[in-house]
PDB file of N, CA and C in Angstrom:
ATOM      1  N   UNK A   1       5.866  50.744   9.324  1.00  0.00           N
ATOM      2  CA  UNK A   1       5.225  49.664  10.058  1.00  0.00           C
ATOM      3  C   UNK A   1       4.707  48.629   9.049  1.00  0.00           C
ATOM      4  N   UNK A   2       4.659  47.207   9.316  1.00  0.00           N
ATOM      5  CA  UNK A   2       4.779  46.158   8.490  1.00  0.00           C
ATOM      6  C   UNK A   2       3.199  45.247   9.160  1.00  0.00           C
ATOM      7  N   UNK A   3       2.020  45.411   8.292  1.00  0.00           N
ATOM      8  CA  UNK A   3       0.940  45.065   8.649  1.00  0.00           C
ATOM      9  C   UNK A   3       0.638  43.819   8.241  1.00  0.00           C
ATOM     10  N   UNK A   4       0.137  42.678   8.673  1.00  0.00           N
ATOM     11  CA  UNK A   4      -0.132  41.108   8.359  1.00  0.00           C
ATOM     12  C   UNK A   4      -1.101  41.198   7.579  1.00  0.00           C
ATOM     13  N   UNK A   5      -1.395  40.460   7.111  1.00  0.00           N
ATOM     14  CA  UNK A   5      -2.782  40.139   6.320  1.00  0.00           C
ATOM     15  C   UNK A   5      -3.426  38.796   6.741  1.00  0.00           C
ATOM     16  N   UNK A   6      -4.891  38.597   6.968  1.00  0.00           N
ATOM     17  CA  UNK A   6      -5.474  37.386   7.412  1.00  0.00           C
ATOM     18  C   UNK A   6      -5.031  36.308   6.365  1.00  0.00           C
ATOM     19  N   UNK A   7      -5.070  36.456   5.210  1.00  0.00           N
ATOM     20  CA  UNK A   7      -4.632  35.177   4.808  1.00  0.00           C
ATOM     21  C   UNK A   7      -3.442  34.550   4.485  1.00  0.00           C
ATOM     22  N   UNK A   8      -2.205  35.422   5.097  1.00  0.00           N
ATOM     23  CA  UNK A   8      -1.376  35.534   5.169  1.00  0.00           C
ATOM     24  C   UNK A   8      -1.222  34.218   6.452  1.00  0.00           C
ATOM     25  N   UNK A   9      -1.791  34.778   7.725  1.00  0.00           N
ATOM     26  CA  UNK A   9      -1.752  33.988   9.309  1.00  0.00           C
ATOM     27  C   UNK A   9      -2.574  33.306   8.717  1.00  0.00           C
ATOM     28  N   UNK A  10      -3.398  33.277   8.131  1.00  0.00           N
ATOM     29  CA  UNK A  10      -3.918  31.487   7.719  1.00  0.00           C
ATOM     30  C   UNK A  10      -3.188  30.496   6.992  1.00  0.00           C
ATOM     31  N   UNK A  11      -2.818  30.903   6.362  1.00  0.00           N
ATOM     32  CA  UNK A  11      -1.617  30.119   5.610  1.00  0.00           C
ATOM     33  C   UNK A  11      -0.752  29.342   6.729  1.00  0.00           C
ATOM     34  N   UNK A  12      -0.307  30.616   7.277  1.00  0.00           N
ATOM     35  CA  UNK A  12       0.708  30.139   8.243  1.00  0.00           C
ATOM     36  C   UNK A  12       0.252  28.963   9.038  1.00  0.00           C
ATOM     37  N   UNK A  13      -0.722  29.544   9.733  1.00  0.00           N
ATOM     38  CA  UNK A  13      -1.576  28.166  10.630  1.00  0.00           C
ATOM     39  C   UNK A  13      -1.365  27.332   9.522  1.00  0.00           C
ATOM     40  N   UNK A  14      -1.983  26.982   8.599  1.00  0.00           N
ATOM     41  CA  UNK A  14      -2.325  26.005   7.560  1.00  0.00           C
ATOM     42  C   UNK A  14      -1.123  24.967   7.664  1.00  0.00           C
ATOM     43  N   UNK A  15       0.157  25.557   7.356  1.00  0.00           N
ATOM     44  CA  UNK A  15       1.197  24.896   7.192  1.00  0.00           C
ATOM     45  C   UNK A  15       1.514  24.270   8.349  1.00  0.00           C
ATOM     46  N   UNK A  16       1.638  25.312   9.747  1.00  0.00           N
ATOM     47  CA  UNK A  16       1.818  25.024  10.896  1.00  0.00           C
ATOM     48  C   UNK A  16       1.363  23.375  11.196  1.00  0.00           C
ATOM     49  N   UNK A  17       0.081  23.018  10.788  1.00  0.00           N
ATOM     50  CA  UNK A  17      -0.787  22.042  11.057  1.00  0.00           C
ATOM     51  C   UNK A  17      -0.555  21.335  10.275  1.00  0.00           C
ATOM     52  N   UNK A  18      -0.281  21.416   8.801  1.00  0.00           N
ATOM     53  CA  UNK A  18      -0.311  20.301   8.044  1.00  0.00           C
ATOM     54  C   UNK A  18       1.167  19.393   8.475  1.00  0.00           C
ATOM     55  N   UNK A  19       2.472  19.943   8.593  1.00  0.00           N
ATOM     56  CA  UNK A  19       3.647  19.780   8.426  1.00  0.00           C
ATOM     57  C   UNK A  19       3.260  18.330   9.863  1.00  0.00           C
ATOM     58  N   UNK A  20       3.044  18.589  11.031  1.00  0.00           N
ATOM     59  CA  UNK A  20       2.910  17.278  12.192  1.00  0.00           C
ATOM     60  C   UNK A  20       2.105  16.318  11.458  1.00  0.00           C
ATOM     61  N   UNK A  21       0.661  16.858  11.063  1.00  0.00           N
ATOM     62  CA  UNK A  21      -0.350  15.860  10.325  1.00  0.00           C
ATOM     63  C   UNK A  21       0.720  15.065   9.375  1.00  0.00           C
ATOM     64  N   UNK A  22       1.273  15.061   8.257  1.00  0.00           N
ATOM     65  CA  UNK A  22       1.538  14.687   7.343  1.00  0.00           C
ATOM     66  C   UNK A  22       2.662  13.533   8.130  1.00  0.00           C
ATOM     67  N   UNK A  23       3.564  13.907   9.071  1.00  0.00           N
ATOM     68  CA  UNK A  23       4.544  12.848   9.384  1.00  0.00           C
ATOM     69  C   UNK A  23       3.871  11.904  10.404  1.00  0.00           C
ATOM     70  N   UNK A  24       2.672  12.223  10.954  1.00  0.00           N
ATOM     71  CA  UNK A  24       2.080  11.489  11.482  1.00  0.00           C
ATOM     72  C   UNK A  24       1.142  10.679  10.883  1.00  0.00           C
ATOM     73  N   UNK A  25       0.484  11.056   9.967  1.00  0.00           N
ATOM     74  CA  UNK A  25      -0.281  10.083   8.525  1.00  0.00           C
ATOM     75  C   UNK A  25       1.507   9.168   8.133  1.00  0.00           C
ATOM     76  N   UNK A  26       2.242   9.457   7.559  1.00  0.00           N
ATOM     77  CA  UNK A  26       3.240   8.305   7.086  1.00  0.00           C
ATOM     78  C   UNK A  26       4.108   7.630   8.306  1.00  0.00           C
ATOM     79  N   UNK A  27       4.046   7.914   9.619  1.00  0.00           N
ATOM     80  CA  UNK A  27       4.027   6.694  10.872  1.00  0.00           C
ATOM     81  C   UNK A  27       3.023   6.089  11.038  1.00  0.00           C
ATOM     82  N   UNK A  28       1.624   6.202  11.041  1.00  0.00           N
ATOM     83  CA  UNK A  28       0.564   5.525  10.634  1.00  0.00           C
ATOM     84  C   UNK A  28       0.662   4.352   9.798  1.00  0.00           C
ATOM     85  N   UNK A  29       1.162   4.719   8.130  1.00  0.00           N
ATOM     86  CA  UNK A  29       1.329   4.219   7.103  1.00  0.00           C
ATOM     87  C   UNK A  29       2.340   2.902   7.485  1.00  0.00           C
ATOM     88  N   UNK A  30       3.128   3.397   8.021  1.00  0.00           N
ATOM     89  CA  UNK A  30       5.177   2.899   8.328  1.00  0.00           C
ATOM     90  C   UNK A  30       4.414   1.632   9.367  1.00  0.00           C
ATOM     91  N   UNK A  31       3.391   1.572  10.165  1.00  0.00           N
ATOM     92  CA  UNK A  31       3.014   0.809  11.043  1.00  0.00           C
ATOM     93  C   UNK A  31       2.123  -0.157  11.077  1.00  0.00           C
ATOM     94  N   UNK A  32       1.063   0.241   9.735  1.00  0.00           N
ATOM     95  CA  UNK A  32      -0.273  -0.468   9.713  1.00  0.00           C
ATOM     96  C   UNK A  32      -0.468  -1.402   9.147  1.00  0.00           C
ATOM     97  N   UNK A  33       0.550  -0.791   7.397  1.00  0.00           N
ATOM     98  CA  UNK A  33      -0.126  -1.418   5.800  1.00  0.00           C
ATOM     99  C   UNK A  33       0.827  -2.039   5.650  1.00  0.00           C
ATOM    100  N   UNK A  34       0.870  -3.284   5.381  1.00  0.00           N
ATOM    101  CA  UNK A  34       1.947  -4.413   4.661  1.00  0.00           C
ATOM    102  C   UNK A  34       2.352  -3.940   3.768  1.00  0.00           C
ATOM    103  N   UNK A  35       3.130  -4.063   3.579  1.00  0.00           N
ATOM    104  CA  UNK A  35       3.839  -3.263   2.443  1.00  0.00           C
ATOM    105  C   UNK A  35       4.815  -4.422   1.622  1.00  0.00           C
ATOM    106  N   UNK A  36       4.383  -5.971   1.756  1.00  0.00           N
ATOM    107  CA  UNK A  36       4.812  -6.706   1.058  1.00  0.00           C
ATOM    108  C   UNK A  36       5.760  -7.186   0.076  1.00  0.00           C
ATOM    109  N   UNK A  37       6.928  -7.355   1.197  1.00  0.00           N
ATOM    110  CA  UNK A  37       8.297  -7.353   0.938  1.00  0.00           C
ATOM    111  C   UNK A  37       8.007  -8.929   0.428  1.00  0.00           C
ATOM    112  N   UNK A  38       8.817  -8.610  -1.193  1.00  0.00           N
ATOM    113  CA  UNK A  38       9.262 -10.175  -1.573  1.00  0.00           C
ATOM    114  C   UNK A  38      10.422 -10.712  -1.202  1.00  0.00           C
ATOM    115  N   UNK A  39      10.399 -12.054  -0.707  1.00  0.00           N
ATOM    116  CA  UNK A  39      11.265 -12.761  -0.503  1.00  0.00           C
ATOM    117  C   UNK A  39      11.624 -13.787  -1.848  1.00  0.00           C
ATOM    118  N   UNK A  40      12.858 -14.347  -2.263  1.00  0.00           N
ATOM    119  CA  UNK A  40      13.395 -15.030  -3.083  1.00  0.00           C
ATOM    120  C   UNK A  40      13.944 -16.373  -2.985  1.00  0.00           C
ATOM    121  N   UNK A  41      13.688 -17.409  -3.558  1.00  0.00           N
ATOM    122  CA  UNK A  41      14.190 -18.337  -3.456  1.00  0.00           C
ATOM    123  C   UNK A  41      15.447 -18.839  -3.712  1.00  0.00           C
ATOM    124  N   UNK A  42      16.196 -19.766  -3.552  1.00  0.00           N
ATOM    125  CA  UNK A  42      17.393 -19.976  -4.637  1.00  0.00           C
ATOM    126  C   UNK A  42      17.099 -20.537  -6.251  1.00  0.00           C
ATOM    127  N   UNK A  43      16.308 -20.464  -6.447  1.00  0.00           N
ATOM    128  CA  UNK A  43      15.713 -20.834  -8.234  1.00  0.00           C
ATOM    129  C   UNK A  43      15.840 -19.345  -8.565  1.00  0.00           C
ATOM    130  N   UNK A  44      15.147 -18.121  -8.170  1.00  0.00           N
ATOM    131  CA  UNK A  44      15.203 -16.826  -7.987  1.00  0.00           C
ATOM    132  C   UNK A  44      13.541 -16.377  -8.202  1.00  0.00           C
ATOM    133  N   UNK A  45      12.924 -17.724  -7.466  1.00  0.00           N
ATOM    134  CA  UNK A  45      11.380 -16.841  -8.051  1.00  0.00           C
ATOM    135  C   UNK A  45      10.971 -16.449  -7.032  1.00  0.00           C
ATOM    136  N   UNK A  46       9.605 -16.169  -6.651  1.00  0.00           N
ATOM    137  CA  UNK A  46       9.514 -15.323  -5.307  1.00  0.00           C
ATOM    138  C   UNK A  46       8.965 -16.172  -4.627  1.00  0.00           C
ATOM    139  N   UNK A  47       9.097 -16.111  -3.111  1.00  0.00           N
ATOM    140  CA  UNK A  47       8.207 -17.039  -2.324  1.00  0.00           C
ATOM    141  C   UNK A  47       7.122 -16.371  -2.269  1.00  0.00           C
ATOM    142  N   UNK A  48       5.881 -17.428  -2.004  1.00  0.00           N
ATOM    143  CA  UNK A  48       4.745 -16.500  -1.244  1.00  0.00           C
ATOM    144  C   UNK A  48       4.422 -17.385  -0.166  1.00  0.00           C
ATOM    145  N   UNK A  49       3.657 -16.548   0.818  1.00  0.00           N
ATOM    146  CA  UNK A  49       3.100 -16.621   2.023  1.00  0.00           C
ATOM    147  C   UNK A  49       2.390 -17.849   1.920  1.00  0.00           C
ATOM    148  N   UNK A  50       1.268 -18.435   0.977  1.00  0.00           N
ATOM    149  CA  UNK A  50       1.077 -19.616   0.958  1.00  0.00           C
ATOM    150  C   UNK A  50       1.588 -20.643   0.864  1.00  0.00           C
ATOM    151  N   UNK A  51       2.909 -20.909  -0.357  1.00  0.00           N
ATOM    152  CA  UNK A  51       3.349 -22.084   0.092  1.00  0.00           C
ATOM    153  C   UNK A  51       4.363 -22.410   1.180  1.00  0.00           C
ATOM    154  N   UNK A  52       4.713 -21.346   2.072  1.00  0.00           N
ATOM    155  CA  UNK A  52       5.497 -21.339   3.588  1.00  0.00           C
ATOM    156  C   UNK A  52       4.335 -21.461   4.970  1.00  0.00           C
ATOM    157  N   UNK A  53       3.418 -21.969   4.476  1.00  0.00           N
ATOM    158  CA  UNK A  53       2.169 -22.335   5.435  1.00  0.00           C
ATOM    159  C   UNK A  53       2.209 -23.402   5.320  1.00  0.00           C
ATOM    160  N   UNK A  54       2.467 -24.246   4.426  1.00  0.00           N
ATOM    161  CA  UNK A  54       1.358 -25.711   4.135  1.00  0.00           C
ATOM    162  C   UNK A  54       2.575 -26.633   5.240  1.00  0.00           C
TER     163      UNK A  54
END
């Protein structure tokens, strides 16, 4: 007979829980934080957000 150990099923939980948390923290991430894609000009320097306002 093959007996568990508590920190064995804690672990398990542990992982159980972290593995949803974690892809749900980086859809969070994927949705919130700018992540500030450069755009390029034809000279090849970068645009920024200010001078495509004025």
């Amino acid at each position: 007979m093959v007996s568990v150990d508590t920190p064995l099923i804690l672990t398990a939980i542990g992982i159980m829980l972290a593995v949803p948390a974690t892809f749900m923290f980086a859809n969070w991430v994927r949705k919130n934080v700018d992540h500030g894609e450069a755009r390029f000009g034809p000279d090849g320097k970068v645009i920024s957000d200010e001078e495509t306002k004025r």
